[in-house]
Protein backbone atom coordinates (compact mmCIF):
# COMPACT_ATOMS: atom_id res chain seq x y z
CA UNK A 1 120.12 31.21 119.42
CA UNK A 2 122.25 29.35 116.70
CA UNK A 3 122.38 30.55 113.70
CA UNK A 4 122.95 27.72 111.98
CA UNK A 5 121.06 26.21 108.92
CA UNK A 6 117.15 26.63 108.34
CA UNK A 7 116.83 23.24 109.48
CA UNK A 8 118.07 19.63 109.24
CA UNK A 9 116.58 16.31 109.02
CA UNK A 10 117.37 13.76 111.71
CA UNK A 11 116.43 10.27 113.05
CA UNK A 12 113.88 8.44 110.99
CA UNK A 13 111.23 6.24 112.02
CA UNK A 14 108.71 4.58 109.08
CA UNK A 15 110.68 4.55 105.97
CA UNK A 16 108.11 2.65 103.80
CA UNK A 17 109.96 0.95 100.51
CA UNK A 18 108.33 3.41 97.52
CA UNK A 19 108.14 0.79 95.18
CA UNK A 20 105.48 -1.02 97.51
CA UNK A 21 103.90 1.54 98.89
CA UNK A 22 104.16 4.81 96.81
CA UNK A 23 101.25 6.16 99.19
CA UNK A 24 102.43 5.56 102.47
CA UNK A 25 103.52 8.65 104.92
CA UNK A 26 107.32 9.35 105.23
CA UNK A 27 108.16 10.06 108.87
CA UNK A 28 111.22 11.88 110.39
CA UNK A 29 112.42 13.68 112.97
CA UNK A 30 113.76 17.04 112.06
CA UNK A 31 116.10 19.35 113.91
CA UNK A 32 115.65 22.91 114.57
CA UNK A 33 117.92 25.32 114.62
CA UNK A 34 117.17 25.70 118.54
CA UNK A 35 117.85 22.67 119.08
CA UNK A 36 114.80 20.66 119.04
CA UNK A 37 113.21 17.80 117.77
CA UNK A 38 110.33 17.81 115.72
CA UNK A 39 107.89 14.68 114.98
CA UNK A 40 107.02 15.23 111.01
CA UNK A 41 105.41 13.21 108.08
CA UNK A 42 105.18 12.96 104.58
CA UNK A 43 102.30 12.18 102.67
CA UNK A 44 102.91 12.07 98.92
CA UNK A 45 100.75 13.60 96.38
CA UNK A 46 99.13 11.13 93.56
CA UNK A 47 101.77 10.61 90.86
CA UNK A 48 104.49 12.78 93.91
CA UNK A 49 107.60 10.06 93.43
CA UNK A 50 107.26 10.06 89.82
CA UNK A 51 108.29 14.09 89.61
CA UNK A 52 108.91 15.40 92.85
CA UNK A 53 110.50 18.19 91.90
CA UNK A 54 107.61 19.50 89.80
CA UNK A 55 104.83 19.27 92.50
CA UNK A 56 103.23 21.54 95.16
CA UNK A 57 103.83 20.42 98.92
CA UNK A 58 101.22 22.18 101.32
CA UNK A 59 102.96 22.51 104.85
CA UNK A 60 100.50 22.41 107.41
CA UNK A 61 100.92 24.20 111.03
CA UNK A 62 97.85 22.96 113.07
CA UNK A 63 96.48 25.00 115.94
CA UNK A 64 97.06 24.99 119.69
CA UNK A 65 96.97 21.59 121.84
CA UNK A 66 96.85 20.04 117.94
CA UNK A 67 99.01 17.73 116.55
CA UNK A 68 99.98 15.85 113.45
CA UNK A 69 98.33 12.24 114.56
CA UNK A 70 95.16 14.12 116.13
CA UNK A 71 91.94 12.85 113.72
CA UNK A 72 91.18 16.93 112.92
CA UNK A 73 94.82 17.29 111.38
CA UNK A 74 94.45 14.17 109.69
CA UNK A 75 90.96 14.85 108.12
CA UNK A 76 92.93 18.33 106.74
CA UNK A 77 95.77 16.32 105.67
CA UNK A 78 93.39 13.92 103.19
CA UNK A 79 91.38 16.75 102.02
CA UNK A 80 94.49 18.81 100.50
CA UNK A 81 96.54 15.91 100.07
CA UNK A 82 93.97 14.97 97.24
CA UNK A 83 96.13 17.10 94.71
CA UNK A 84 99.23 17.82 96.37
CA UNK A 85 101.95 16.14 98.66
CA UNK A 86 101.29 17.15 102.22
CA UNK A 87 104.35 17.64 105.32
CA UNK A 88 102.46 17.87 108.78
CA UNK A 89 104.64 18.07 111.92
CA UNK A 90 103.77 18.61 115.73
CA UNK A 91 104.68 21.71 117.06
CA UNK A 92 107.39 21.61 120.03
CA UNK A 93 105.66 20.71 123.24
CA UNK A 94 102.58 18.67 121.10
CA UNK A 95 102.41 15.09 120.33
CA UNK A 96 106.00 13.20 119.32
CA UNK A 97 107.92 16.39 119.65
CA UNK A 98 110.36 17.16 122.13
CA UNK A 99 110.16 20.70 123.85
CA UNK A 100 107.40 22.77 125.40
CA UNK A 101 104.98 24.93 123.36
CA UNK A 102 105.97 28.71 123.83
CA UNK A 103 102.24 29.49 122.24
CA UNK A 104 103.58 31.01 118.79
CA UNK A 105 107.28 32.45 119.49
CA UNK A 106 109.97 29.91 118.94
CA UNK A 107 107.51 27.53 116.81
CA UNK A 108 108.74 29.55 113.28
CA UNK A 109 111.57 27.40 113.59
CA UNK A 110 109.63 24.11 113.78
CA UNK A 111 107.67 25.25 110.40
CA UNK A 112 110.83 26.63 109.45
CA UNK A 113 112.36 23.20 109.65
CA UNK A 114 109.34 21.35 108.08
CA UNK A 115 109.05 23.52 105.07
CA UNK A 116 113.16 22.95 104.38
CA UNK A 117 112.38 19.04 104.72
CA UNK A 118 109.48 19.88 101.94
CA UNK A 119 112.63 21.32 99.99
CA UNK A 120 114.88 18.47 100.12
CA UNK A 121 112.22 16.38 99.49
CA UNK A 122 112.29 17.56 95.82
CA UNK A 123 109.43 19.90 95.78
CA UNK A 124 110.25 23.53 94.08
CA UNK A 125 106.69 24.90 95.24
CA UNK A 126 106.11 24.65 99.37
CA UNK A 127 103.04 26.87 100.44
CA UNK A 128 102.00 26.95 104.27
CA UNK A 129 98.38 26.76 105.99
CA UNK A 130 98.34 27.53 109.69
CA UNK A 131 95.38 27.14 111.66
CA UNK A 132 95.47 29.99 114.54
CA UNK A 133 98.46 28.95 116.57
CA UNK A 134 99.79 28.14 113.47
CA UNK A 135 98.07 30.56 111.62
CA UNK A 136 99.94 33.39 113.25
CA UNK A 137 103.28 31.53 112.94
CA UNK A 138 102.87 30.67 108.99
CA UNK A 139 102.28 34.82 108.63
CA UNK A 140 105.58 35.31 111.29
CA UNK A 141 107.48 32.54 108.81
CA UNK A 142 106.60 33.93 106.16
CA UNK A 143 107.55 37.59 106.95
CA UNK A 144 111.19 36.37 107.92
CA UNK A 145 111.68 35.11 104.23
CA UNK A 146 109.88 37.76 102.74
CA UNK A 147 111.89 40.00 100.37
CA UNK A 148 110.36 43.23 101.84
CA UNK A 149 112.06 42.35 105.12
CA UNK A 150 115.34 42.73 103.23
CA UNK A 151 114.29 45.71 101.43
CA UNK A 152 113.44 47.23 104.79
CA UNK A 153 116.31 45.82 106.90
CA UNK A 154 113.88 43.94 109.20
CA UNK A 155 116.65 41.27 110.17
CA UNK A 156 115.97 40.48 113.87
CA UNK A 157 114.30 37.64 114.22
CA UNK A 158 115.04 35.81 111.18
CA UNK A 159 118.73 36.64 111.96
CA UNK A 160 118.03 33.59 113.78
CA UNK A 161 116.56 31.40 110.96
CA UNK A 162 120.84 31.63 109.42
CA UNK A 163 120.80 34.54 106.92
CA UNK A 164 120.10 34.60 103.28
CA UNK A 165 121.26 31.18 102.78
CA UNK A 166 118.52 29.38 105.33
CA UNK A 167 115.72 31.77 104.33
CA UNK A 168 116.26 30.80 100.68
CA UNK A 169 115.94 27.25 101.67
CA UNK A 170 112.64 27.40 103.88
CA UNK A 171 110.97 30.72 101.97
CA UNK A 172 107.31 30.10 101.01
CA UNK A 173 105.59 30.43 97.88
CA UNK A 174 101.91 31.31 98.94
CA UNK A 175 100.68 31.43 102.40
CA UNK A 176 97.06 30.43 104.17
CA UNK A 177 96.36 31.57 107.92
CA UNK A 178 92.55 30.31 108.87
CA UNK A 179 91.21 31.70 112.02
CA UNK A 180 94.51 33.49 113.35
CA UNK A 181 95.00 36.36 115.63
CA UNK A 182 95.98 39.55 114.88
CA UNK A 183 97.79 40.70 118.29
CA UNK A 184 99.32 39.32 120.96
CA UNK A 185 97.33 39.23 124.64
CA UNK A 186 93.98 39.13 123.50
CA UNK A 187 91.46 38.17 126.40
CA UNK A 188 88.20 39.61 124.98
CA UNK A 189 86.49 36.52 124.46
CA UNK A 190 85.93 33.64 127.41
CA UNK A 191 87.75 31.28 125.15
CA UNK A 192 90.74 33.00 125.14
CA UNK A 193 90.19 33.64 129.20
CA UNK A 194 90.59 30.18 129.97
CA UNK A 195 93.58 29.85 127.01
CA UNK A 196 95.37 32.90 129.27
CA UNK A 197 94.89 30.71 132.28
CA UNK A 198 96.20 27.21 130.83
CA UNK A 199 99.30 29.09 129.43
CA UNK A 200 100.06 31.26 132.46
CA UNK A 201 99.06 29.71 135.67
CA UNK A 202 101.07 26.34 137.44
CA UNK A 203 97.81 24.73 137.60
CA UNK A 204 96.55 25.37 134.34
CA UNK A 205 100.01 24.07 132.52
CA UNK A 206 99.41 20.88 134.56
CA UNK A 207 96.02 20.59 132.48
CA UNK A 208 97.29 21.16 129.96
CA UNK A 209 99.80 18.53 130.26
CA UNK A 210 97.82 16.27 131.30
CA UNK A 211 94.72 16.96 130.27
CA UNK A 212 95.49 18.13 126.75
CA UNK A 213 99.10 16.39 126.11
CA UNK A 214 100.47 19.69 125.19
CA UNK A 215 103.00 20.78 127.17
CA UNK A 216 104.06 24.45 127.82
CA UNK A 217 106.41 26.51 128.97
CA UNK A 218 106.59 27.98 132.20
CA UNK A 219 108.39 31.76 131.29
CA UNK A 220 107.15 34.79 129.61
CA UNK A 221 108.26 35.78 125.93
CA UNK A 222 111.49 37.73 126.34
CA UNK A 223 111.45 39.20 123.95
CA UNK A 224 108.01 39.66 122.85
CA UNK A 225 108.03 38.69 119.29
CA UNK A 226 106.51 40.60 116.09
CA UNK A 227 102.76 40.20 116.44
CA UNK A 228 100.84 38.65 113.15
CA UNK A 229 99.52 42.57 111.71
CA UNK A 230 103.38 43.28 112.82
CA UNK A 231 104.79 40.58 110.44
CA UNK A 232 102.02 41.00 107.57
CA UNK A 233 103.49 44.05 105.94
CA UNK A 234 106.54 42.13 105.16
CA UNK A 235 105.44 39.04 103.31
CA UNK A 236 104.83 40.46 100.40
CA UNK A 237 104.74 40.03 97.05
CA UNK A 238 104.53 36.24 98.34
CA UNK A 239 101.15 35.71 98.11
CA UNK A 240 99.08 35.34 100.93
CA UNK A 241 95.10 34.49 102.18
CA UNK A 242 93.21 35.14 105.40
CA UNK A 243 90.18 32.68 105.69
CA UNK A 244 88.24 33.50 109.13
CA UNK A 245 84.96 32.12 110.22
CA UNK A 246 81.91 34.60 111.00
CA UNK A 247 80.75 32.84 114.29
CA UNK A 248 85.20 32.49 115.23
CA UNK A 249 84.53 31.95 119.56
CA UNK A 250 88.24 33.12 119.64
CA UNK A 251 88.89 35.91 117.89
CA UNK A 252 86.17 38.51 116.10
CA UNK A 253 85.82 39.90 112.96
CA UNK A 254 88.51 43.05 113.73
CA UNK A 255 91.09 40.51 113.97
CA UNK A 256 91.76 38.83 110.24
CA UNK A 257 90.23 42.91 109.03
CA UNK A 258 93.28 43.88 110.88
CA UNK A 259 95.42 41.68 108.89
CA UNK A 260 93.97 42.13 105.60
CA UNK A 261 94.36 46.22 106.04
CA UNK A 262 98.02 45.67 107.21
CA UNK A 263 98.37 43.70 104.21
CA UNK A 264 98.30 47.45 101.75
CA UNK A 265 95.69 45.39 99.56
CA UNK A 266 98.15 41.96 99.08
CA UNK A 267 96.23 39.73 100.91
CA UNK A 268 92.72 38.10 99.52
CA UNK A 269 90.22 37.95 102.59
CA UNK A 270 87.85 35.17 103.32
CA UNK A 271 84.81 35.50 105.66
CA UNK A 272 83.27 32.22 105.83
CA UNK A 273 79.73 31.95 107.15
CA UNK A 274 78.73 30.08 109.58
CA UNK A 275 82.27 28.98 110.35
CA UNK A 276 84.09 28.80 114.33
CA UNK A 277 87.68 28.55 114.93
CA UNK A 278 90.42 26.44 113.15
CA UNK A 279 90.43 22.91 112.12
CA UNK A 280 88.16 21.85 113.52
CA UNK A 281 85.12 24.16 112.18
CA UNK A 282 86.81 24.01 108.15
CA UNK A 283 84.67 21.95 106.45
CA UNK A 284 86.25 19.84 103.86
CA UNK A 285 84.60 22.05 100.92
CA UNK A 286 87.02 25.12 102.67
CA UNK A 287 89.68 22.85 102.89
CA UNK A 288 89.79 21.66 98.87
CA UNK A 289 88.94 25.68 98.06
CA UNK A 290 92.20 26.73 99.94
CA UNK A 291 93.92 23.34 98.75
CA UNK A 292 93.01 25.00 94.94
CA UNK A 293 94.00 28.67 95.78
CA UNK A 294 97.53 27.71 97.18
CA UNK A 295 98.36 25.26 93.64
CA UNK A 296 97.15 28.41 92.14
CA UNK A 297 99.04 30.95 94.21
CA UNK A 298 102.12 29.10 94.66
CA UNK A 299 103.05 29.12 90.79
């Protein structure tokens, strides 16, 4: 793994002239420090280009066979991007972006990479909200650049991310996960079953190719990376919220309980009724309560 910078902007497709079109998405290719290349846009906050610097920039990490053009991620993006600037990327493997999907391991550096273009875009607040893929990955991120890692030494895998200096530049200041898992290798629903099968047999990675447009790699996680209740204990005093849906097809109720008791009593926990898994079961009255909580949280 390099251990190079957090991550750095490359390429550039749709540069939009900001006198003309203040509203317009930015989009870019950025570079991780693995080595890959990540499709990302930019859609400016209301009043955003008038004082970057000053406003919030919600980072969002969608879910699993997602991506940043897919109508779901978009409906997300106009719901918090009605008070705040939004980034939205495709994870490695998905849409634009070059690589396979290793299903939650090496995707912290694609957030880690969006979340430093957030920086250099201006913004001095950057908060994350991962739906389960990318739920797990924003608590994983966020764990790497949390300050009780250093206090506890926990420097393996964001030794990777380039030290102090790269963690500074991609840390968070408040974190969402909606409808994450809470350990690795979970087959206890028939959901996740027929996930297992897509990720880990020949013929189900051909679905998923093709079927799907998502494509994933062929070998096992080696190493196997901290698991989401491994990583919560770390992020804090950054604050952080679990939002999971009562009728979640994925994962049960033990899952975000799990997180929230990992969490010592940091994290705020939200049950919603009546709400499955991810993007696609948030309504949009979730979406603008979490869009409030993270220009609350994030200072």
């Amino acid at each position: 793994m390099s251990s190079g910078p957090a991550g750095q902007v490359t390429g550039s497709s749709l540069c939009p002239s900001l006198e003309t079109a203040p509203r317009a998405p930015l989009r870019r290719f950025l570079r991780t420090v693995d080595g890959v290349s990540i499709d990302a846009a930019y859609d400016p906050a209301p009043g955003a280009f008038d004082d970057p610097g000053g406003s919030l920039a919600i980072v969002v990490a969608h879910g699993f066979t997602g991506g940043l053009d897919r109508p779901h991620v978009r409906r997300v993006v106009g719901v918090l991007g009605r008070d705040a600037a939004v980034v939205t990327f495709s994870f490695r493997g998905h849409g634009g972006s070059g690589g396979r999907s290793t299903v939650g391991d090496r995707e912290v550096h694609d957030l880690d990479a969006a979340v430093g273009w957030a920086r250099e875009l201006g913004h001095t607040r950057v908060a994350t909200v991962g739906f389960s893929m990318g739920g797990s990955v924003v608590l994983r991120h966020a764990a790497m650049h949390g300050e009780a890692a250093d206090q506890q030494g926990e420097r393996g895998e964001h030794a990777e991310l380039g030290g102090h200096e790269g963690r500074t530049e991609a840390r968070t200041d408040a974190v969402v996960s909606v409808s994450a898992p809470a350990r690795w290798y979970y087959r206890g629903t028939a959901p996740m079953r027929r996930l297992h099968w897509l990720v880990t047999r020949p013929a189900g990675r051909v679905v998923g190719r093709y079927g799907l447009r998502t494509r994933i790699h062929s070998r096992d996680w080696d190493p196997v990376p901290a698991s989401p209740v491994e990583s919560v204990p770390l992020i804090a005093p950054t604050p952080l919220l679990i939002v999971h849906g009562d009728q979640d097809g994925y994962f049960p109720l033990d899952h975000p309980r799990m997180l929230a008791e990992a969490s010592g009593g940091h994290a705020e926990l939200w049950v919603e009724h009546g709400m499955g898994h991810a993007e696609h079961a948030a309504r949009d009255e979730l979406l603008a309560r979490i869009g409030a909580w993270a220009a609350s949280a994030a200072g």
